[in-house]
Protein backbone atom coordinates (compact mmCIF):
# COMPACT_ATOMS: atom_id res chain seq x y z
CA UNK A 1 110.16 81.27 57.40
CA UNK A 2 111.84 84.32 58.11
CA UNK A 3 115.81 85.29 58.05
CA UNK A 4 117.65 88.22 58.92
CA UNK A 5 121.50 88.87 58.72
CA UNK A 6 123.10 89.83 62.27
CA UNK A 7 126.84 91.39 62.43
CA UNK A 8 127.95 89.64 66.31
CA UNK A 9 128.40 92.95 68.43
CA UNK A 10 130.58 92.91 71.25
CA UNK A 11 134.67 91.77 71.74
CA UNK A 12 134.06 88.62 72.86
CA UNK A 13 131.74 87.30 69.78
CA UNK A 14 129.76 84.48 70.52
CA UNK A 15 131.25 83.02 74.38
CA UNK A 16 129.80 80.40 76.42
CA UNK A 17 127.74 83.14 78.62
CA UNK A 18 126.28 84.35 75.16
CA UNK A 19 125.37 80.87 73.42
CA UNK A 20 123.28 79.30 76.74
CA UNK A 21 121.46 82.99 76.79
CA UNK A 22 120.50 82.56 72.88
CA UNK A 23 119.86 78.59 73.11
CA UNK A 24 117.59 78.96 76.51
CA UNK A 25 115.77 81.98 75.18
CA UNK A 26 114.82 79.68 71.82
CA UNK A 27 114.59 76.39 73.20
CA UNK A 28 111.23 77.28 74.42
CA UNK A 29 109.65 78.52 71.05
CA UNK A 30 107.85 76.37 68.59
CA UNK A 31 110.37 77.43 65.98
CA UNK A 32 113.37 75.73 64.42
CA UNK A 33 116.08 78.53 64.52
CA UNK A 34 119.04 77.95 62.80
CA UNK A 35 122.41 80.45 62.28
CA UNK A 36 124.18 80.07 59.19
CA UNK A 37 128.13 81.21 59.61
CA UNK A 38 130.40 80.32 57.11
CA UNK A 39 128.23 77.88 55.09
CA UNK A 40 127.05 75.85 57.80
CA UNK A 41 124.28 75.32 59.19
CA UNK A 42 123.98 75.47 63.46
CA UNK A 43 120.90 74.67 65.56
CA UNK A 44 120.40 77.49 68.24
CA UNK A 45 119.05 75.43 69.97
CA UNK A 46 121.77 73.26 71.18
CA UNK A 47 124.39 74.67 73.15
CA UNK A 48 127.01 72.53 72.28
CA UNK A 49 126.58 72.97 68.31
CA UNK A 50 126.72 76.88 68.78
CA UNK A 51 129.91 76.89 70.72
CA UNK A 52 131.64 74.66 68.35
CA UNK A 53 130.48 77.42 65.72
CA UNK A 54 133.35 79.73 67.16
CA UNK A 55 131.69 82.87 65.81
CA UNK A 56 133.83 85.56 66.59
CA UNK A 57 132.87 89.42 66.86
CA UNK A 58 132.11 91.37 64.15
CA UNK A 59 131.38 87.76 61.93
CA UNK A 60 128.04 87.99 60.12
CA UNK A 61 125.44 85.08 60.22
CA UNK A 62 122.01 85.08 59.28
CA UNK A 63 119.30 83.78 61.68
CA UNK A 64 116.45 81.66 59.71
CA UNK A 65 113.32 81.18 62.15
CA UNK A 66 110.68 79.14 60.95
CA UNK A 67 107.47 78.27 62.49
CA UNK A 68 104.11 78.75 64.69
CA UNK A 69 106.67 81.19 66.66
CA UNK A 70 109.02 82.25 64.29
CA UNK A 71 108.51 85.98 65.08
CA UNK A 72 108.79 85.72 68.68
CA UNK A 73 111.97 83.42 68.17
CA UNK A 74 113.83 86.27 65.88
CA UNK A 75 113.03 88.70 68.39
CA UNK A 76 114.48 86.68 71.09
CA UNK A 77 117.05 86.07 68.90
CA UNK A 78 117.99 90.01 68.04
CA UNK A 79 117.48 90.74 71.95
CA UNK A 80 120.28 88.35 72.93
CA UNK A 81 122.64 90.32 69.76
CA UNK A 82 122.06 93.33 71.34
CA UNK A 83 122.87 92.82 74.84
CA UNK A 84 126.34 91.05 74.10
């Protein structure tokens, strides 16, 4: 298992656009990848459960990644952060 905290760049924080890109870029990985924000617990995978998140710019959540692929899923992860 692996985490890492992530501040959401961007002005827009976390919008519909942004969740699919992060939930189809993890969906494939043999990982379960989970974002904490505000002491829950969301499944990146599912688009619905990240949207109803609301995480707004400049929130901080921390990405947990654990599994066979739980490298390649936090990189996929940070890749989608960066390009919001």
């Amino acid at each position: 298992m692996i985490s890492k905290v992530i501040t959401v760049p961007g002005s827009q924080g976390l919008h519909m656009e942004a969740v699919a890109a992060l939930a189809n870029a993890v969906v494939v990985k043999k990982a379960d990848v989970t974002l904490k924000y505000k002491g829950k617990d969301y499944d990146a995978k599912s688009i619905m459960m990240l949207f109803s998140a609301c995480i707004m710019s400049g929130s901080e959540v921390e990405v947990i990644c654990d599994g066979p692929d739980e490298e390649e899923a936090m990189r996929e992860v940070e890749n989608v952060f960066e390009n919001l």
